[in-house]
N, C-alpha and C. Protein backbone atom coordinates (compact mmCIF):
# COMPACT_ATOMS: atom_id res chain seq x y z
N UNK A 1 111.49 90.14 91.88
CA UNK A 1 110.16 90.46 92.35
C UNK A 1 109.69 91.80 91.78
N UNK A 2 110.23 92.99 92.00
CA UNK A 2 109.96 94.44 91.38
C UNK A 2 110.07 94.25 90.41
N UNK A 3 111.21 93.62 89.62
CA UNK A 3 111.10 93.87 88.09
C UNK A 3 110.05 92.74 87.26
N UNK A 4 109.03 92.17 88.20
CA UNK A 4 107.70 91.72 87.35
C UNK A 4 106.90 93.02 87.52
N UNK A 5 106.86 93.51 88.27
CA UNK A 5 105.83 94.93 88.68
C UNK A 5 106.47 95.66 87.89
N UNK A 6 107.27 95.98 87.17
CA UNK A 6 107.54 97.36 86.48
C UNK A 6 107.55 96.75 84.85
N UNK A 7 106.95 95.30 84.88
CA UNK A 7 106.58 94.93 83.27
C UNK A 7 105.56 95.31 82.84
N UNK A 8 104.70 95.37 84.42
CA UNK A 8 103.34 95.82 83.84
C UNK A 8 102.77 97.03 84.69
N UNK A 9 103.39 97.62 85.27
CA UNK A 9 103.30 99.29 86.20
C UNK A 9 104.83 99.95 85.95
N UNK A 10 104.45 101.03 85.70
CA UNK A 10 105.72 102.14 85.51
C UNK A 10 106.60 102.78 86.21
N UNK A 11 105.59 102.65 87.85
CA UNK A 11 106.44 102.96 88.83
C UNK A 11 105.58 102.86 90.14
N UNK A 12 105.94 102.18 91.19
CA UNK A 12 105.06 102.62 92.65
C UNK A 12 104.73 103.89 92.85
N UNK A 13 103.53 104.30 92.99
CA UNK A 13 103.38 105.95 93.72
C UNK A 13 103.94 106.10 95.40
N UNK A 14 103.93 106.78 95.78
CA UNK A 14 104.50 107.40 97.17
C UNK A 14 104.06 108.38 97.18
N UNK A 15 102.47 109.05 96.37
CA UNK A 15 102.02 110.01 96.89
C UNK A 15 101.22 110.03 98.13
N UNK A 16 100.51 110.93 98.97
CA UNK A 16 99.43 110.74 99.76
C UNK A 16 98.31 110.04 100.29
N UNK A 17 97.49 109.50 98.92
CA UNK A 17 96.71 108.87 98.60
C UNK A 17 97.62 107.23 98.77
N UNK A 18 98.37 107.09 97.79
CA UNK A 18 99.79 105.83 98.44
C UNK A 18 99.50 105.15 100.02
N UNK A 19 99.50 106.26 100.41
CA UNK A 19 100.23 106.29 102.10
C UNK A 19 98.91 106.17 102.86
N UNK A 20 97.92 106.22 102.14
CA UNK A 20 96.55 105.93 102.86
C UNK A 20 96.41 104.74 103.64
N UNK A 21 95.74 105.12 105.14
CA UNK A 21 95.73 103.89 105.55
C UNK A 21 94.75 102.48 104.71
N UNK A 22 93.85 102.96 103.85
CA UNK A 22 92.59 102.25 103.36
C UNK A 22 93.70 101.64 102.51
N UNK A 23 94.80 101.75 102.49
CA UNK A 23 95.39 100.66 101.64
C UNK A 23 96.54 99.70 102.04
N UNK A 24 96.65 99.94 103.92
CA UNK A 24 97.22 98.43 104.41
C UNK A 24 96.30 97.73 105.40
N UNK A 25 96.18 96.35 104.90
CA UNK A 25 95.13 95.48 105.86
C UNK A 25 96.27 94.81 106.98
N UNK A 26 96.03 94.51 107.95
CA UNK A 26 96.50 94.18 109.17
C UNK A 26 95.59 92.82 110.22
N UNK A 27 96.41 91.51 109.69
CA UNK A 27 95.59 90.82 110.10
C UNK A 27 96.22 89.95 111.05
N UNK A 28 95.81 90.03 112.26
CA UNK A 28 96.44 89.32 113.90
C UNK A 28 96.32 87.84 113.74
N UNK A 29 97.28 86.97 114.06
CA UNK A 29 97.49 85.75 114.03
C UNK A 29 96.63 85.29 115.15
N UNK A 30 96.09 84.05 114.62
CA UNK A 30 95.46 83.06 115.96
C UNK A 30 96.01 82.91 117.45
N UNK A 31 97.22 83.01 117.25
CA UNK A 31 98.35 82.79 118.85
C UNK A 31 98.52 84.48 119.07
N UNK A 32 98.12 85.10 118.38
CA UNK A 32 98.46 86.86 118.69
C UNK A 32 99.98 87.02 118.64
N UNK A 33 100.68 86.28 118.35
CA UNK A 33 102.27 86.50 118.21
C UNK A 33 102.91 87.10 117.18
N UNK A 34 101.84 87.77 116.03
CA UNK A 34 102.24 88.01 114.86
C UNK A 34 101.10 88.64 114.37
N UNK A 35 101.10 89.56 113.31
CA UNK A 35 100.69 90.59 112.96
C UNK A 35 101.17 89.75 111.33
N UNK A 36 100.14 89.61 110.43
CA UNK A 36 100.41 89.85 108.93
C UNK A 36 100.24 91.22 108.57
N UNK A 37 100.27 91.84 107.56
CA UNK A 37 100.50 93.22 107.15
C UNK A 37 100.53 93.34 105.65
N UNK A 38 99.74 93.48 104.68
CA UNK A 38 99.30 93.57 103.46
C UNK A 38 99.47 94.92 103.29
N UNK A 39 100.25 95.47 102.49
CA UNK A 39 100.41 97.00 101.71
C UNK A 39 100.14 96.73 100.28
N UNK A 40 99.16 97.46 100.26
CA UNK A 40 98.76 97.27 98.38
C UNK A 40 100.12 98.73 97.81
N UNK A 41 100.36 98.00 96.65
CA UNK A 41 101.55 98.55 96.09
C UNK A 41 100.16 99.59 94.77
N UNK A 42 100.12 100.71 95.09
CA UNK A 42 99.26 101.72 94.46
C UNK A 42 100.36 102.26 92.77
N UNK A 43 99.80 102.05 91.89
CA UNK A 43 100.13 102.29 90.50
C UNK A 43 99.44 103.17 89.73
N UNK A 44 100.06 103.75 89.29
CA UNK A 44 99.53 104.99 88.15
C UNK A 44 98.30 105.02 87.81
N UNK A 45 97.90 103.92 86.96
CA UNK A 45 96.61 103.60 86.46
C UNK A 45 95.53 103.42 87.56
N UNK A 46 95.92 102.93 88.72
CA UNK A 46 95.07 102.69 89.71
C UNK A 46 94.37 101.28 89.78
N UNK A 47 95.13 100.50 88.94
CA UNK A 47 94.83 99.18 88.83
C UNK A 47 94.51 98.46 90.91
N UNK A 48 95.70 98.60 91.41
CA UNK A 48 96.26 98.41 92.47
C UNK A 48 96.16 96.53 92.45
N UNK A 49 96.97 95.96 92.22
CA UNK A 49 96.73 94.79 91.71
C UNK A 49 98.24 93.81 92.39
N UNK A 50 98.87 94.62 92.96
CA UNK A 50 99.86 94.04 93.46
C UNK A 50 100.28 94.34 95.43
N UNK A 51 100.55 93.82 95.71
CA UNK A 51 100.87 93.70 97.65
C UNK A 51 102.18 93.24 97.79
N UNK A 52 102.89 94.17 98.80
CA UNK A 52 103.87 93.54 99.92
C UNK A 52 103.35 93.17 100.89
N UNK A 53 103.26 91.49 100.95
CA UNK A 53 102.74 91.19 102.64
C UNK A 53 104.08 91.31 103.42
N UNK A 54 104.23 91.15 104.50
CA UNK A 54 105.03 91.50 105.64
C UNK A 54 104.22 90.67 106.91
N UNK A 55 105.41 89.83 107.53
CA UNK A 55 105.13 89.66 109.25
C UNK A 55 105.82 89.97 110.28
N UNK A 56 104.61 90.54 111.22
CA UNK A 56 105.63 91.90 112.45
C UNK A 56 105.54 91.17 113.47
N UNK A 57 106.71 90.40 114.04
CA UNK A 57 106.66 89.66 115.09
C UNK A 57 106.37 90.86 116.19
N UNK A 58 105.67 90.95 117.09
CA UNK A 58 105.48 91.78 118.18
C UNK A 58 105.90 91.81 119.09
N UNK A 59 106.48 90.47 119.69
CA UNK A 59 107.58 90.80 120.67
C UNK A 59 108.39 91.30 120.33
N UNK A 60 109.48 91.18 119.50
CA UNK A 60 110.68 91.31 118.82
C UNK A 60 110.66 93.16 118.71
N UNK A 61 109.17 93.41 118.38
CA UNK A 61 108.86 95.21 117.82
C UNK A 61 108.64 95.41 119.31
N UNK A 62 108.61 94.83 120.29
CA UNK A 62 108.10 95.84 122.15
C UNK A 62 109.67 95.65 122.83
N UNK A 63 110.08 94.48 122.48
CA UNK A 63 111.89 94.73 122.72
C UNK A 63 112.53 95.55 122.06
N UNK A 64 112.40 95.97 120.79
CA UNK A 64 113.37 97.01 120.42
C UNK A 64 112.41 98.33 120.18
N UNK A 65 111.64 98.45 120.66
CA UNK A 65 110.85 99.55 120.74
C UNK A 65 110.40 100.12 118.89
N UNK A 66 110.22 99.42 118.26
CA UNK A 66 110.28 99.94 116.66
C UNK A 66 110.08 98.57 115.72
N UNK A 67 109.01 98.69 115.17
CA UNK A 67 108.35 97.59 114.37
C UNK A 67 109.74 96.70 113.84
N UNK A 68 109.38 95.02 114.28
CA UNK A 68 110.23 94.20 113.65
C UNK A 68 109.48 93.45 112.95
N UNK A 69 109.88 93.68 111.49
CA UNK A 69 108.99 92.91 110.42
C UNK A 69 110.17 92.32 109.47
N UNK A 70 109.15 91.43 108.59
CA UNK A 70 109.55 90.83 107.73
C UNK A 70 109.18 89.65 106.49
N UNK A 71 109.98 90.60 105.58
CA UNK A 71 109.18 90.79 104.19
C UNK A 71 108.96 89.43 103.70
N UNK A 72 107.94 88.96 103.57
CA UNK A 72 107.03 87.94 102.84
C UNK A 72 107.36 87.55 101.63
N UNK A 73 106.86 88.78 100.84
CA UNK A 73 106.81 88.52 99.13
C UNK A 73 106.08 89.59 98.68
N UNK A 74 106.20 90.21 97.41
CA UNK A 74 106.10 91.36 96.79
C UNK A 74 105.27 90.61 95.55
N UNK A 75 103.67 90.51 95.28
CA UNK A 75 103.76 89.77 94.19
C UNK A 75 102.20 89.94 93.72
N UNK A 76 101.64 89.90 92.79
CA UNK A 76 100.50 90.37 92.22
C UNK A 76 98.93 89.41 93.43
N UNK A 77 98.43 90.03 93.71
CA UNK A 77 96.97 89.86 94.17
C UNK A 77 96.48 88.70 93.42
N UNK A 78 96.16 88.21 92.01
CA UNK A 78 95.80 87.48 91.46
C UNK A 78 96.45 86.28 91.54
């Protein structure tokens, strides 16, 4: 999965701007039992052309007091 993203990006940023919220969407399931979670994977160029979705079961995160997620797929927007 990463090593298609680093054929065509050089490296994920983890600066500030990265960590912005304007760049994870958060979208509540029909039954409310689940939380999808889109993190745009931010690149040098600023293309931003790639996402880790993620699903945060919410019970699972109010029983152990600390987000329980789980990873989707890492894979270009297009």
């Amino acid at each position: 999965m990463v090593e298609a993203y680093h054929v065509e990006h050089d490296h994920i940023c983890l600066d500030p701007n990265a960590r912005n919220a304007r760049h994870t969407y958060v979208v509540p399931s029909e039954d409310k039992k689940t939380w999808r979670v889109q993190q745009m994977l931010v690149d040098p160029e600023e293309d931003n052309d790639w996402v880790a979705e993620f699903e945060v079961d919410l019970a699972q995160s109010r029983a152990l007091g600390e987000p329980f997620l789980r990873l989707r797929r890492i894979g270009s927007l297009v």
